[in-house]
PDB file of N, CA and C in Angstrom:
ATOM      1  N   UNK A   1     -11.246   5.017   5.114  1.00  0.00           N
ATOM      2  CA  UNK A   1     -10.884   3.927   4.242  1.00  0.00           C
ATOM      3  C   UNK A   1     -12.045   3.514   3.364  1.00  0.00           C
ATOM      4  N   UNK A   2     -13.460   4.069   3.549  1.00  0.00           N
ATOM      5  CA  UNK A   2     -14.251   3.324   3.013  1.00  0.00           C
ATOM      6  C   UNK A   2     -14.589   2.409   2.144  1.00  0.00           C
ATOM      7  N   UNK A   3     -14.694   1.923   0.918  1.00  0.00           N
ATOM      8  CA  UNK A   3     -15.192   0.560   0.259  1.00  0.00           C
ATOM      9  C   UNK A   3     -13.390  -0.073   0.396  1.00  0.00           C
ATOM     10  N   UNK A   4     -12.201   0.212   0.779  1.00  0.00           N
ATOM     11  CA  UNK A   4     -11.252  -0.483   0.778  1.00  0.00           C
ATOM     12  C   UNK A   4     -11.148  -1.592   1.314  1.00  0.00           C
ATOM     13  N   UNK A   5     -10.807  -2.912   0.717  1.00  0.00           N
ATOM     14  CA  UNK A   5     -11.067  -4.137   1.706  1.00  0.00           C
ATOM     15  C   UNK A   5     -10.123  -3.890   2.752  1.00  0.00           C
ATOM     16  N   UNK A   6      -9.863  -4.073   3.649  1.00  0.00           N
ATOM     17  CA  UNK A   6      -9.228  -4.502   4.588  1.00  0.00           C
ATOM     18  C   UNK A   6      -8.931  -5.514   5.720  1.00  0.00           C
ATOM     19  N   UNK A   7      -7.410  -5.818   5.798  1.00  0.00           N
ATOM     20  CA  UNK A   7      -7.267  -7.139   6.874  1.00  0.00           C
ATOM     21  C   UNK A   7      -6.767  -6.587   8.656  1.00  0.00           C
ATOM     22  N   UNK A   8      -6.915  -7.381   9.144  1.00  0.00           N
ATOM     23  CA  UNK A   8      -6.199  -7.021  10.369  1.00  0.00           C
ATOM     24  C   UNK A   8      -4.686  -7.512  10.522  1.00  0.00           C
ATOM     25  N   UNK A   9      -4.172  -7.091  11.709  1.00  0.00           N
ATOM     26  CA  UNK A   9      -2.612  -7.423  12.106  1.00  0.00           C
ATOM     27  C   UNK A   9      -2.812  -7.089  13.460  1.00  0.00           C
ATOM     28  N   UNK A  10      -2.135  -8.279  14.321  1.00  0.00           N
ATOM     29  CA  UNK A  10      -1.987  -7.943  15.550  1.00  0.00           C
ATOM     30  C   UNK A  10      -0.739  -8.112  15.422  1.00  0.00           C
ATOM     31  N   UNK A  11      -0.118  -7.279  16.820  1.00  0.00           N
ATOM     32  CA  UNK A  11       1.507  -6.881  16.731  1.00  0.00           C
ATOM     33  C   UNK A  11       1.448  -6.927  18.117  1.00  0.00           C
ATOM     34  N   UNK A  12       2.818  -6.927  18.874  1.00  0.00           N
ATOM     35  CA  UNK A  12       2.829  -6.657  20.351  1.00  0.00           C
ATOM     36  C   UNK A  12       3.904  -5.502  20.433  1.00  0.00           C
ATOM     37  N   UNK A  13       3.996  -4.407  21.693  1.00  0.00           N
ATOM     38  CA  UNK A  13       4.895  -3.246  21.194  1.00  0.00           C
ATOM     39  C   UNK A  13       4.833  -3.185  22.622  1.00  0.00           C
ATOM     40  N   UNK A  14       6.112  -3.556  23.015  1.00  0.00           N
ATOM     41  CA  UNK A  14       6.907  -2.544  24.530  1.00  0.00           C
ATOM     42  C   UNK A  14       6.032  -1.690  25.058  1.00  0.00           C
ATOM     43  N   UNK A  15       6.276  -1.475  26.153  1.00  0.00           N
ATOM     44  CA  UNK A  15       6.010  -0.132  27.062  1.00  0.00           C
ATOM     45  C   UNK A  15       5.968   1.115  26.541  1.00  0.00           C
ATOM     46  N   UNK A  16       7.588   1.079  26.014  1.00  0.00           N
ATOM     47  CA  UNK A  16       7.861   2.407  25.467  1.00  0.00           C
ATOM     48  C   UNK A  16       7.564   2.525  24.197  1.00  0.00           C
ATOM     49  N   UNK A  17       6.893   1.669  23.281  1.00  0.00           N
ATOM     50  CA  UNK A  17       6.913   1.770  22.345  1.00  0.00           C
ATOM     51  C   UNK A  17       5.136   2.158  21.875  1.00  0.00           C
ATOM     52  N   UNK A  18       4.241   1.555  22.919  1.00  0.00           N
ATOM     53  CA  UNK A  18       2.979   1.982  23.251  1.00  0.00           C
ATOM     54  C   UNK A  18       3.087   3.401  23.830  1.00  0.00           C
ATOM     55  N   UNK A  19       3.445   3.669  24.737  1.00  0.00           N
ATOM     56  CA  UNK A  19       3.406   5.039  25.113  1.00  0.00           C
ATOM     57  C   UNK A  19       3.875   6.418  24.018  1.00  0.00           C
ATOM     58  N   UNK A  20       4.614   5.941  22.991  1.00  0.00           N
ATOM     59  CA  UNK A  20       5.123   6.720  21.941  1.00  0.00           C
ATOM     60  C   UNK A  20       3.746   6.630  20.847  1.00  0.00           C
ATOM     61  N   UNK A  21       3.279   5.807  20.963  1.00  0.00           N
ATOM     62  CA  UNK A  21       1.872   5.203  19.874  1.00  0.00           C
ATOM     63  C   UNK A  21       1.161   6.028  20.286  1.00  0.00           C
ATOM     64  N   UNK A  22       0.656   5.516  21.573  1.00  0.00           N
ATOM     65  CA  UNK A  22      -0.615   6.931  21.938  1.00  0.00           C
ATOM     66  C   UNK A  22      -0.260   8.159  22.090  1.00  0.00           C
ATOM     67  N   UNK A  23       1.047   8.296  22.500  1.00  0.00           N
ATOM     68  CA  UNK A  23       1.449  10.047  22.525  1.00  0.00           C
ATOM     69  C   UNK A  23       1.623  10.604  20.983  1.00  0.00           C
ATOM     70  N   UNK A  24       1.822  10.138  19.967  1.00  0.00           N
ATOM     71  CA  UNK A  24       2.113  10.255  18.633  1.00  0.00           C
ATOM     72  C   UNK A  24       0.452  10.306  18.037  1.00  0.00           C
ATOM     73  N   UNK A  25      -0.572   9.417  18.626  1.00  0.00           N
ATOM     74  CA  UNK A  25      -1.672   9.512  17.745  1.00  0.00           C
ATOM     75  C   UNK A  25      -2.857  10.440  18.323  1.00  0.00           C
ATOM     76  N   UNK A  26      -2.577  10.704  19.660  1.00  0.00           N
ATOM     77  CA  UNK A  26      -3.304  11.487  20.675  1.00  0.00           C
ATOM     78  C   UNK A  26      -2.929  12.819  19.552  1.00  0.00           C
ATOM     79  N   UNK A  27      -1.606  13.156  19.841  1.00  0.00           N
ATOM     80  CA  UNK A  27      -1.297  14.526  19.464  1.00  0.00           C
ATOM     81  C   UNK A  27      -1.671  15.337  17.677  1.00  0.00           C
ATOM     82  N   UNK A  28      -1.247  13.990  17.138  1.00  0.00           N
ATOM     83  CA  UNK A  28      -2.130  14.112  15.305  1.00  0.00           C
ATOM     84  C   UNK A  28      -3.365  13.863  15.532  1.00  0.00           C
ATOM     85  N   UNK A  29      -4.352  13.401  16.385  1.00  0.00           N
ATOM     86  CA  UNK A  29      -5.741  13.444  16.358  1.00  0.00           C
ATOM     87  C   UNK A  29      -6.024  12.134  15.464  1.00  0.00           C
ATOM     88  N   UNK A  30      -5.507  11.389  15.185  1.00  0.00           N
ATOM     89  CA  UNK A  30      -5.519  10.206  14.529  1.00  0.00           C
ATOM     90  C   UNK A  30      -5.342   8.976  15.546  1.00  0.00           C
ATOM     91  N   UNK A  31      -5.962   7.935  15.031  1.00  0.00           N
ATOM     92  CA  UNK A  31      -6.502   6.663  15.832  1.00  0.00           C
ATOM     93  C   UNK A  31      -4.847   5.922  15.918  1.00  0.00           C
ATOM     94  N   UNK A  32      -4.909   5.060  16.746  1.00  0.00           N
ATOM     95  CA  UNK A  32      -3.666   3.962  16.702  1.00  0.00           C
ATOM     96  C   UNK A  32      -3.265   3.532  15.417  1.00  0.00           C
ATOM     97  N   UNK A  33      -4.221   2.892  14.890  1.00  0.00           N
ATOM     98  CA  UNK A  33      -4.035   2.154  13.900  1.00  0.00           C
ATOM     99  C   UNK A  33      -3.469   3.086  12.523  1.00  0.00           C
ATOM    100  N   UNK A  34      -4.046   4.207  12.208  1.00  0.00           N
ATOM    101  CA  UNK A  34      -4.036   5.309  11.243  1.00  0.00           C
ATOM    102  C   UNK A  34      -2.211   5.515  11.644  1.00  0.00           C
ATOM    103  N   UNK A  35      -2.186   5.928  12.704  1.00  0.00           N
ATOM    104  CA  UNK A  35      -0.446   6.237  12.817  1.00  0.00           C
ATOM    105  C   UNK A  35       0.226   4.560  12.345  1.00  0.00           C
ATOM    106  N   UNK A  36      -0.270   3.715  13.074  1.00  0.00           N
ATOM    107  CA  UNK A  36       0.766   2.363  12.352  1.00  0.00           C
ATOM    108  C   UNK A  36       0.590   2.053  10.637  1.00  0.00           C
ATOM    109  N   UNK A  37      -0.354   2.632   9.981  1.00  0.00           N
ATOM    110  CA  UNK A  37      -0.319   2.214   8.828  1.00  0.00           C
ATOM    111  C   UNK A  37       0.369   3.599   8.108  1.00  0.00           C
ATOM    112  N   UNK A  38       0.188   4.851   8.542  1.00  0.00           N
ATOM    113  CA  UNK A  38       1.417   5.587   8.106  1.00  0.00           C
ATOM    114  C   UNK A  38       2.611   5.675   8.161  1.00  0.00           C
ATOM    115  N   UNK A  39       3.193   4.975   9.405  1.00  0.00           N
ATOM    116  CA  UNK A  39       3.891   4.544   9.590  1.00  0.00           C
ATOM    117  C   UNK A  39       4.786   3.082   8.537  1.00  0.00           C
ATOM    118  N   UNK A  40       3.849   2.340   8.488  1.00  0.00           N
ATOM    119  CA  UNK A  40       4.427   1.447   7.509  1.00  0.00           C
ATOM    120  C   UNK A  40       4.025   1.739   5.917  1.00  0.00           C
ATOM    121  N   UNK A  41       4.118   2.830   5.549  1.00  0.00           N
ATOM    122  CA  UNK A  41       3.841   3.675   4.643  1.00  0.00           C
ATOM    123  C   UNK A  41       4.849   4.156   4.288  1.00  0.00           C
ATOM    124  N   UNK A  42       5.451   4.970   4.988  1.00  0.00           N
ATOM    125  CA  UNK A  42       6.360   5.470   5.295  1.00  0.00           C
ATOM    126  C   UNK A  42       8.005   4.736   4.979  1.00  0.00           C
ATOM    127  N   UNK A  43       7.781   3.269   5.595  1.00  0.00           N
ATOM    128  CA  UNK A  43       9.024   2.888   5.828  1.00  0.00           C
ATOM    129  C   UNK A  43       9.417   1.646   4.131  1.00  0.00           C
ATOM    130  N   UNK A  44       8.069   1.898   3.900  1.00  0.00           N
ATOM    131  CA  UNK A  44       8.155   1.009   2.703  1.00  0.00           C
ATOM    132  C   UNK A  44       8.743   1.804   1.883  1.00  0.00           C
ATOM    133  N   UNK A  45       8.299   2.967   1.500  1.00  0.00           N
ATOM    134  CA  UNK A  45       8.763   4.250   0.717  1.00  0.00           C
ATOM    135  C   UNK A  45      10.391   3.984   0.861  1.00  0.00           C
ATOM    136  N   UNK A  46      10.602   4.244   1.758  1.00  0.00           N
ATOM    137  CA  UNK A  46      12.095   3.899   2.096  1.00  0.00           C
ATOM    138  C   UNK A  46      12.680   3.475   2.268  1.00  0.00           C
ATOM    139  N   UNK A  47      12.469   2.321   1.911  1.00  0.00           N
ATOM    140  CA  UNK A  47      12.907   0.847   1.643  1.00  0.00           C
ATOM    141  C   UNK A  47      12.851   0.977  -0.089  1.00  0.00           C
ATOM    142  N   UNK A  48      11.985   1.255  -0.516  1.00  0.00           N
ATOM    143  CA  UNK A  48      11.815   1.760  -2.185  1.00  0.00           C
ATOM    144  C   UNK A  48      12.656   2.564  -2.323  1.00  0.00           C
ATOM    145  N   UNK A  49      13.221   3.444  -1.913  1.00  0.00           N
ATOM    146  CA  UNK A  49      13.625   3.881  -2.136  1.00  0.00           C
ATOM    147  C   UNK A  49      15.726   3.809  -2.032  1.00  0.00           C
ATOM    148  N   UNK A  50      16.019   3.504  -0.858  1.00  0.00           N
ATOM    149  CA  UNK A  50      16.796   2.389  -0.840  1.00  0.00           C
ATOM    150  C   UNK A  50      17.239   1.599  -1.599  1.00  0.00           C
ATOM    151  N   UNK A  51      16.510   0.883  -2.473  1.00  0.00           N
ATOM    152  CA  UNK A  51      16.395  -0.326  -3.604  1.00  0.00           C
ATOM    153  C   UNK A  51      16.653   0.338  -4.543  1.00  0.00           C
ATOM    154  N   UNK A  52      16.107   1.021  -5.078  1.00  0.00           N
ATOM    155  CA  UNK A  52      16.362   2.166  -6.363  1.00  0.00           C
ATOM    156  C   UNK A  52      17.684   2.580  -6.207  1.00  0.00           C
ATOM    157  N   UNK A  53      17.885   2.834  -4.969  1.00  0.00           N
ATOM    158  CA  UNK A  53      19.339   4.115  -5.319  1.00  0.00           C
ATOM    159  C   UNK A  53      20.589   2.971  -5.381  1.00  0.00           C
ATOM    160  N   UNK A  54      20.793   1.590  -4.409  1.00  0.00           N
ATOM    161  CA  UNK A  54      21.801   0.972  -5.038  1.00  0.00           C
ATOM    162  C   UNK A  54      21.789   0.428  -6.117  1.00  0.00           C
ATOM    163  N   UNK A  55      20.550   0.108  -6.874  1.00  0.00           N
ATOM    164  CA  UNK A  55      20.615  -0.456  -7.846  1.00  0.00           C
ATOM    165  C   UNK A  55      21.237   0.661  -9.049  1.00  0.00           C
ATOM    166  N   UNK A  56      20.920   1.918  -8.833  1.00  0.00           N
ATOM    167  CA  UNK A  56      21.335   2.839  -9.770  1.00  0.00           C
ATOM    168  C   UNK A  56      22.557   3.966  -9.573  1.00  0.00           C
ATOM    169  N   UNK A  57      23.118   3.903  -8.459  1.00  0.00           N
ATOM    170  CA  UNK A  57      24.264   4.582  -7.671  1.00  0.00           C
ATOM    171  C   UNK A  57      25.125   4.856  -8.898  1.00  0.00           C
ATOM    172  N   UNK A  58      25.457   3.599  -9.392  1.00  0.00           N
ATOM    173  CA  UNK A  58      26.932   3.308 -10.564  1.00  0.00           C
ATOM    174  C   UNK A  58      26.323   3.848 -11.602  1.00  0.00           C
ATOM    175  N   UNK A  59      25.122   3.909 -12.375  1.00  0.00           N
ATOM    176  CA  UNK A  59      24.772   4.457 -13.692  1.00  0.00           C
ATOM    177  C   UNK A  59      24.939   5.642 -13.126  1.00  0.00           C
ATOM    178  N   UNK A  60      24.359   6.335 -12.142  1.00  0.00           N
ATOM    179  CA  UNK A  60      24.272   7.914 -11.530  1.00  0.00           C
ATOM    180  C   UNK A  60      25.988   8.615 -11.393  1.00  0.00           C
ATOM    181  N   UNK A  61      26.677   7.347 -10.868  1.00  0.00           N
ATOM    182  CA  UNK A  61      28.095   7.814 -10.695  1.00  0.00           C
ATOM    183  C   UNK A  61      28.932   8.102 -12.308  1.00  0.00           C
ATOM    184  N   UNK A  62      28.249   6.949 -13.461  1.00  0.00           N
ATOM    185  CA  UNK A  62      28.847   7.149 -14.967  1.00  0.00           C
ATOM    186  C   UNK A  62      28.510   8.559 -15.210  1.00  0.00           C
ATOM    187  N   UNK A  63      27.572   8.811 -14.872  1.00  0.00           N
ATOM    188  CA  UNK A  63      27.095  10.049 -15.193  1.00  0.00           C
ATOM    189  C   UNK A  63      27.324  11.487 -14.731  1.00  0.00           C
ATOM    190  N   UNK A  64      28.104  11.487 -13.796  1.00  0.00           N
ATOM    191  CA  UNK A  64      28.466  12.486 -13.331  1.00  0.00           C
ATOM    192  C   UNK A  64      27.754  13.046 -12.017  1.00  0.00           C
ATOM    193  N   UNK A  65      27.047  12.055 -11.347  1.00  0.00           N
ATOM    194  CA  UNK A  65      26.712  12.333 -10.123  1.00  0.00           C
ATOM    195  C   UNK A  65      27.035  11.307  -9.194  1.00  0.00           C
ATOM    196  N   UNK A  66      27.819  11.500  -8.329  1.00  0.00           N
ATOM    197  CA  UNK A  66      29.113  10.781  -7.677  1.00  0.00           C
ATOM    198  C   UNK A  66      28.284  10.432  -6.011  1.00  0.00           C
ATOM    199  N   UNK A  67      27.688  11.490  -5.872  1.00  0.00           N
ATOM    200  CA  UNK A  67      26.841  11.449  -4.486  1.00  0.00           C
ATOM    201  C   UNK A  67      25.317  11.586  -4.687  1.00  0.00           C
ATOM    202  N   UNK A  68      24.442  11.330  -3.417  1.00  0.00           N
ATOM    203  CA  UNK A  68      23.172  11.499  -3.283  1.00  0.00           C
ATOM    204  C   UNK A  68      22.615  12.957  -3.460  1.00  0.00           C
ATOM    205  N   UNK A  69      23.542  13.781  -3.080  1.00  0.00           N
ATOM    206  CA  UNK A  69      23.597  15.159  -2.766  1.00  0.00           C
ATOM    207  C   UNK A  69      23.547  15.810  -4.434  1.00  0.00           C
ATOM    208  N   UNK A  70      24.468  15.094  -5.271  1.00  0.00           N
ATOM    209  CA  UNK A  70      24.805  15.964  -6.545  1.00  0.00           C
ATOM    210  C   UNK A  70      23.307  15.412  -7.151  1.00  0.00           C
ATOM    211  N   UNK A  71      22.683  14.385  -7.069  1.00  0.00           N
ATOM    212  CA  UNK A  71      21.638  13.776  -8.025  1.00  0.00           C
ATOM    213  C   UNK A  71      20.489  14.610  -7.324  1.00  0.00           C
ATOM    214  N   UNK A  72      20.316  14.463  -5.696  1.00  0.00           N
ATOM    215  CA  UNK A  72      19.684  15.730  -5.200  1.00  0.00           C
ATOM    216  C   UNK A  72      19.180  16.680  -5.778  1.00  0.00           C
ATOM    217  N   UNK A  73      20.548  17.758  -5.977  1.00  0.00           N
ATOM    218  CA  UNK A  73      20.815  18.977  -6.276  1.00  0.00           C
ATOM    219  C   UNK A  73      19.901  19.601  -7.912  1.00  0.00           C
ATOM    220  N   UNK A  74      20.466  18.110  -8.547  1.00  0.00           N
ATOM    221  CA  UNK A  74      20.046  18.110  -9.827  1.00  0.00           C
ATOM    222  C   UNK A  74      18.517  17.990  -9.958  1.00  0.00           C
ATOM    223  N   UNK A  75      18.077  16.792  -9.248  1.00  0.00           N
ATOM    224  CA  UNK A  75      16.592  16.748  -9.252  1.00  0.00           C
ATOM    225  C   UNK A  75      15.956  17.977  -9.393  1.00  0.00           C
ATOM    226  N   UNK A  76      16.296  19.091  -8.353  1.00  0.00           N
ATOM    227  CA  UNK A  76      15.535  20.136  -7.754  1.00  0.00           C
ATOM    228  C   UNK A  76      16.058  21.122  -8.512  1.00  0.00           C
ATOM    229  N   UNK A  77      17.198  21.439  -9.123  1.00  0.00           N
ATOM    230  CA  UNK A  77      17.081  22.357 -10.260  1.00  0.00           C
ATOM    231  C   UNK A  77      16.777  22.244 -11.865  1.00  0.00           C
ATOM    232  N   UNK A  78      16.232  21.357 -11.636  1.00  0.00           N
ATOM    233  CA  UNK A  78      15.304  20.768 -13.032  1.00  0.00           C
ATOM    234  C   UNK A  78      14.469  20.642 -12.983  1.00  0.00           C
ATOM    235  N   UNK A  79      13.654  21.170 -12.284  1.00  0.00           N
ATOM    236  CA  UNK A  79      12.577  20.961 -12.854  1.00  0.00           C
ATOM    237  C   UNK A  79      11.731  20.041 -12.190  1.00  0.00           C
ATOM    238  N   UNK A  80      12.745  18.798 -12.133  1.00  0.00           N
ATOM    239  CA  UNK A  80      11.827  17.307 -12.317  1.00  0.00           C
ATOM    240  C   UNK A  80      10.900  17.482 -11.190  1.00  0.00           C
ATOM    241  N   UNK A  81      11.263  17.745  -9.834  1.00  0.00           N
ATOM    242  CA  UNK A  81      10.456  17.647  -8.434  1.00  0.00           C
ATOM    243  C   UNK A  81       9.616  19.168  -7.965  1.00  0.00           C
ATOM    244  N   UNK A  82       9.047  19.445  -9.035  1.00  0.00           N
ATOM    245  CA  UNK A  82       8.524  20.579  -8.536  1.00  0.00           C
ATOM    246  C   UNK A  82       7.223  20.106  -8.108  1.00  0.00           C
ATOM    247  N   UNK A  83       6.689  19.233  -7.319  1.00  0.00           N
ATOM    248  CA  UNK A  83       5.609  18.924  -6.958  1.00  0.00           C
ATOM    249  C   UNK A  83       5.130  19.462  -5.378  1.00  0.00           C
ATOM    250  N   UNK A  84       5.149  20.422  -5.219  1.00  0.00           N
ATOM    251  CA  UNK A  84       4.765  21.804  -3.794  1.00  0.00           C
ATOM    252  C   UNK A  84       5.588  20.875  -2.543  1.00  0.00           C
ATOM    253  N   UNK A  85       7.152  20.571  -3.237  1.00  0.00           N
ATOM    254  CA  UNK A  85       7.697  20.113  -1.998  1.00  0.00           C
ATOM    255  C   UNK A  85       8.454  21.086  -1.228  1.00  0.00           C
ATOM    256  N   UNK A  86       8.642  20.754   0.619  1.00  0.00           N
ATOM    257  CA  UNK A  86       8.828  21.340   0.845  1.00  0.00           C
ATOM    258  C   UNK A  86      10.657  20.959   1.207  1.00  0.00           C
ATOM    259  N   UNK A  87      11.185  22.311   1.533  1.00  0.00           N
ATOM    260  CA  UNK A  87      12.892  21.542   1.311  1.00  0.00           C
ATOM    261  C   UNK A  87      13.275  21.882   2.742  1.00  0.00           C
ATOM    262  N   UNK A  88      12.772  22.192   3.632  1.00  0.00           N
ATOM    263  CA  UNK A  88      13.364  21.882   5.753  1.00  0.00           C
ATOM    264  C   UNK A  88      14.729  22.234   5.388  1.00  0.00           C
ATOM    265  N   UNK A  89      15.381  23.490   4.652  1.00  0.00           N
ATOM    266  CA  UNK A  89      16.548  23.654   4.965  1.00  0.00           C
ATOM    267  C   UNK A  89      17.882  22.574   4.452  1.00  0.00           C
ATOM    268  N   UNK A  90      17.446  22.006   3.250  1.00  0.00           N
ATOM    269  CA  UNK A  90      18.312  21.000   3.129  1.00  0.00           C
ATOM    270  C   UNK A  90      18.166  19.614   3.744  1.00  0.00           C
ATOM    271  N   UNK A  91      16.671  19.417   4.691  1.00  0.00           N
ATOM    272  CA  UNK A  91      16.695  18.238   5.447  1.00  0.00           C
ATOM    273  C   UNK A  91      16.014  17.206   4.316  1.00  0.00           C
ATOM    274  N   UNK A  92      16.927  16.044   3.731  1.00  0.00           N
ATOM    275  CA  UNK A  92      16.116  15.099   3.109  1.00  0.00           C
ATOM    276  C   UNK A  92      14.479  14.911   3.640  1.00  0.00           C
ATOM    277  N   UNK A  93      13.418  15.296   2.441  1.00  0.00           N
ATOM    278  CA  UNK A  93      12.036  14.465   3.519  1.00  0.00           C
ATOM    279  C   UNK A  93      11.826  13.342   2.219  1.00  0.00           C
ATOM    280  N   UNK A  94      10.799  12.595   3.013  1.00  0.00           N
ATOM    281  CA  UNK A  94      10.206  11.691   2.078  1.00  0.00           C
ATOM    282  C   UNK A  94       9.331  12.431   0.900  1.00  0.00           C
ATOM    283  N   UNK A  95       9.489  13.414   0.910  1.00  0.00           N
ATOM    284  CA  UNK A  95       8.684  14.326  -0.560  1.00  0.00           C
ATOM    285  C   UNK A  95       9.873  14.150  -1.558  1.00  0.00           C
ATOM    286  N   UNK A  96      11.017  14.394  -1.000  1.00  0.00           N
ATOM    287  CA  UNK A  96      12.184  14.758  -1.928  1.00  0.00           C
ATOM    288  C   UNK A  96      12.517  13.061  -1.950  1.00  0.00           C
ATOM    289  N   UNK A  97      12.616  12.051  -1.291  1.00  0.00           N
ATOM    290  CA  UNK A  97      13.213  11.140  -1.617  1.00  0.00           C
ATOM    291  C   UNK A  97      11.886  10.437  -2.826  1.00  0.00           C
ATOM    292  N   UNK A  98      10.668  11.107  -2.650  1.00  0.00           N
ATOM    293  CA  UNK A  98       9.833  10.005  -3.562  1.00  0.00           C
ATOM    294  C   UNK A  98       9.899  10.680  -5.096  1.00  0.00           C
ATOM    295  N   UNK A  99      10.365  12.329  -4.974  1.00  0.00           N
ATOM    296  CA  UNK A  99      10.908  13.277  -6.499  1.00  0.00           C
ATOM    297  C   UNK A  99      11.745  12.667  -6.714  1.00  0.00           C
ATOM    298  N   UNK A 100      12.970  12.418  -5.802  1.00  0.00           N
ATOM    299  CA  UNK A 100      13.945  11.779  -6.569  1.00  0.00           C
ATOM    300  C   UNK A 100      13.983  10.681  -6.991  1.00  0.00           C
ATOM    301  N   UNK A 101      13.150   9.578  -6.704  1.00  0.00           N
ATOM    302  CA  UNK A 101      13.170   8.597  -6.905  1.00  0.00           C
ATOM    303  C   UNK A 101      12.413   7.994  -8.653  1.00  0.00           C
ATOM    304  N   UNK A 102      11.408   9.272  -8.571  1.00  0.00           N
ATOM    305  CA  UNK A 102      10.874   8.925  -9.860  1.00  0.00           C
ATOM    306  C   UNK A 102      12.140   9.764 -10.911  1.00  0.00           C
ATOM    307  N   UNK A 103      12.540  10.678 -10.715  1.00  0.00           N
ATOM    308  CA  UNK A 103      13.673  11.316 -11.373  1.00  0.00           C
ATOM    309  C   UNK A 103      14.621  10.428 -11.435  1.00  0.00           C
ATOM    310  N   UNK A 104      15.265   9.562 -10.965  1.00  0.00           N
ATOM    311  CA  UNK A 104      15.938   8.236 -11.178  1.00  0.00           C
ATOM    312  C   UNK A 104      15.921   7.508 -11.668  1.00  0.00           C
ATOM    313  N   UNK A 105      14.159   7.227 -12.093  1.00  0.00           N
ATOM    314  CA  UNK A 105      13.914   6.114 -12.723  1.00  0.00           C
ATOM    315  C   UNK A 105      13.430   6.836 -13.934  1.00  0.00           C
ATOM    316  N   UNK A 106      13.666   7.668 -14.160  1.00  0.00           N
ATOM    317  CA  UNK A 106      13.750   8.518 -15.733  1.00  0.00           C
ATOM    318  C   UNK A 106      14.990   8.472 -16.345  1.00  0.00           C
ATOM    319  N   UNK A 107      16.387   7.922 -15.339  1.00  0.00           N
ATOM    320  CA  UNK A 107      17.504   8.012 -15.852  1.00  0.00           C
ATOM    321  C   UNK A 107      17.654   7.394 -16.570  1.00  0.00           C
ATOM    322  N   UNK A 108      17.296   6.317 -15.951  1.00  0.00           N
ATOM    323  CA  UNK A 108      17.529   4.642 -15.964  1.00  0.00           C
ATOM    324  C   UNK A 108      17.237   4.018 -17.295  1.00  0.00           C
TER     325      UNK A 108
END
């Protein structure tokens, strides 16, 4: 993190929810804290992302993309998301939801 200011947060987390913390940060070689702030990294993204897509669903639907899947589809054969993402077989990742998301807001 170096010259980044930074604050603290204390949180309290279950049994099981500690034991998933250290088994999750043990195994990436990364500290507690490093997994909780990727973690809420993560979920903000997708929450952003979230926000974007109802707000723009109905312009996407005028347009001829009716589902997540067709605007998807489109993203990735245009071009727009060619940023060394990777595609898991069709599994949405947060690479493809943050391509699509700026590809969305190009619609818009």
């Amino acid at each position: 993190m170096s010259d980044m200011k930074t604050t603290s947060l204390s949180i309290r987390l279950d049994e099981d929810l500690e034991r998933m913390l250290v088994k999750v940060s043990r195994d990436a070689g990364l500290t507690r804290s490093e997994v909780a702030r990727d973690a809420l990294r993560r979920q903000s993204r997708i929450r952003q992302f979230e926000n974007l897509r109802r707000r723009v669903m109905s312009f996407a639907g005028a347009r001829g993309f009716p589902t997540d899947e067709d605007v998807f589809t489109n993203v990735m054969e245009s071009g727009l998301a060619t940023r060394g993402l990777a595609l898991d077989n069709n599994v949405l990742t947060l690479q493809r939801y943050d391509a699509a998301a700026e590809a969305i807001r190009g619609f818009a």
